[in-house]
Protein backbone atom coordinates (compact mmCIF):
# COMPACT_ATOMS: atom_id res chain seq x y z
CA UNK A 1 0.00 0.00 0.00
CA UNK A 2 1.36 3.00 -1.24
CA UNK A 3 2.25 6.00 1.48
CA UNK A 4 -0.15 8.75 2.06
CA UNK A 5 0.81 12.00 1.09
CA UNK A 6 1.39 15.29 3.80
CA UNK A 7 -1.04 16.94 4.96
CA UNK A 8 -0.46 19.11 7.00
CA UNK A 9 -4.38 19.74 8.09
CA UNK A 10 -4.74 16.33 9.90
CA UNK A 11 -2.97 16.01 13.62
CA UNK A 12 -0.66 14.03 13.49
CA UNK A 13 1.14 14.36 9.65
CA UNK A 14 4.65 15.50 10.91
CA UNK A 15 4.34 18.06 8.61
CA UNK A 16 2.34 20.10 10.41
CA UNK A 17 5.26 20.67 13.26
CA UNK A 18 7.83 21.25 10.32
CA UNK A 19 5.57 24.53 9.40
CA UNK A 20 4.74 25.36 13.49
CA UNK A 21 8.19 25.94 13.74
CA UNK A 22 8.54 27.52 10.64
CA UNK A 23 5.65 30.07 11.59
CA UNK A 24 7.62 30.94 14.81
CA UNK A 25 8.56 35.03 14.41
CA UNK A 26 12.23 34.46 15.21
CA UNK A 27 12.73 31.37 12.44
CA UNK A 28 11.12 33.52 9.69
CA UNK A 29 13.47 36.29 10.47
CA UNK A 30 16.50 34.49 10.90
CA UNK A 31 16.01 32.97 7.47
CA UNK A 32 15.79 36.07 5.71
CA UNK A 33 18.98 37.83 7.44
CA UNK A 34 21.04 35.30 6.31
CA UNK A 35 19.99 35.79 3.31
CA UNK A 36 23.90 36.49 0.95
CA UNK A 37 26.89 35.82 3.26
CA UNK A 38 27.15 33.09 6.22
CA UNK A 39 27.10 34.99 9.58
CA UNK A 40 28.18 34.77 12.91
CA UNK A 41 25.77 34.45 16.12
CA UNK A 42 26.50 37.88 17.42
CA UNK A 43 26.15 39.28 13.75
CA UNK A 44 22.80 37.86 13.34
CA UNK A 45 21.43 38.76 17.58
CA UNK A 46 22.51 42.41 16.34
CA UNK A 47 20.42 42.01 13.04
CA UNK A 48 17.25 40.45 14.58
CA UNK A 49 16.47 43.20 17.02
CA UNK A 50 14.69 41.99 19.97
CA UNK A 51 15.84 38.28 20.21
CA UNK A 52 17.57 36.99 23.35
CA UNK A 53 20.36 34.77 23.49
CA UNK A 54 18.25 31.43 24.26
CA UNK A 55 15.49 32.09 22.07
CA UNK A 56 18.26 32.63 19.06
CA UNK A 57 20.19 29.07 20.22
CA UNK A 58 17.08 27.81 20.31
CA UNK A 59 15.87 28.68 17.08
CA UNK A 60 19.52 28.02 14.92
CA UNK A 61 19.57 24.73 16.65
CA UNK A 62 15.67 23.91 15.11
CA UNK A 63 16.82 25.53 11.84
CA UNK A 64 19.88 23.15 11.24
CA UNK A 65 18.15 20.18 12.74
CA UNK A 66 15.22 20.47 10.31
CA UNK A 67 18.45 20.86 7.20
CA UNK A 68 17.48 24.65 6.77
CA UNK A 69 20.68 26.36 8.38
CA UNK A 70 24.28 24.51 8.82
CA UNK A 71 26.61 25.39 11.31
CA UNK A 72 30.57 25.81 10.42
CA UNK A 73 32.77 25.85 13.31
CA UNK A 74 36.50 27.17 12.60
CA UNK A 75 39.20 25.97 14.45
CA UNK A 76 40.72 29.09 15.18
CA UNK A 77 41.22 31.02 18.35
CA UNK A 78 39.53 32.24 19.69
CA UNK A 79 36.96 29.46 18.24
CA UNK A 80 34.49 31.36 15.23
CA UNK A 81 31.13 29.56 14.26
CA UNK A 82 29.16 31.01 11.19
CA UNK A 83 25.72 29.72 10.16
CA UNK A 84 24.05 30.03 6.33
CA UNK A 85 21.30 28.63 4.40
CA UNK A 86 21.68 25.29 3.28
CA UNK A 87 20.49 24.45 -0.51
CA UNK A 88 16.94 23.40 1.89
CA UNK A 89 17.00 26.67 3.15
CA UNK A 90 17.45 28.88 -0.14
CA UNK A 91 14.82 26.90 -1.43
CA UNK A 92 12.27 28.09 1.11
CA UNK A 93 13.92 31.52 0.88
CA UNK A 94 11.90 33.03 -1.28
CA UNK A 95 9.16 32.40 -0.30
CA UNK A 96 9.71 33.81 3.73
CA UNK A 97 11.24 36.77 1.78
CA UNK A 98 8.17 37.59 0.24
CA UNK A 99 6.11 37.20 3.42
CA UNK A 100 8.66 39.56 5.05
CA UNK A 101 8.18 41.83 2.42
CA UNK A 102 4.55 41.68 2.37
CA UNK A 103 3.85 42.33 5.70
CA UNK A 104 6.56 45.42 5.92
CA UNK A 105 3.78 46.59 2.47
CA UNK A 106 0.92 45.94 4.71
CA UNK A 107 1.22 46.25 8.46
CA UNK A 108 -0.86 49.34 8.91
CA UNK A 109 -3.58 48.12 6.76
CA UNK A 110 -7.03 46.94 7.74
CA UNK A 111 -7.11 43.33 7.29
């Protein structure tokens, strides 16, 4: 019997936590600033006003487990870790660009 497809409407398809997560404020944001070049934590805290320390961890660590973000750590000292979009992750980019973008367009409208 062949495999149903996702859907994400019924309970307990694990799509449906793949786009909770993805709907979380700080996950949509972090995709889009790292949009171009891979950056470093403190890089991206400064970008994405607002978020704490935890809730960034937090939401890199969700990003690169679900194969949106990867996580390069340098040997160097003193020890540098950069984070970018994996080929996943530019995929989706568009998309969260464009919902970015539309609600920057559209925040003070009546909806």
């Amino acid at each position: 019997m062949p495999a149903a497809s996702p859907d994400a409407f019924l309970k307990a398809c694990p799509s449906r936590a793949l786009l909770a997560r993805l709907a979380e404020k700080w996950s949509l944001l972090v995709l889009v600033a790292l949009r171009g070049e891979p950056q470093r934590f403190g890089a991206l805290r400064r970008r994405v006003e607002g978020v704490s320390q935890k809730m960034l961890t937090q939401t890199l660590r969700m990003l690169e487990e679900e194969g949106l973000v990867s996580r390069t750590l340098f040997d160097e000292m003193p020890l540098r870790v950069e984070y970018a979009l994996t080929a996943k992750g530019r995929g989706l980019l568009p998309m969260v660009a464009d919902l970015k973008a539309w609600t920057e367009a559209n925040y003070d409208r009546d909806l």
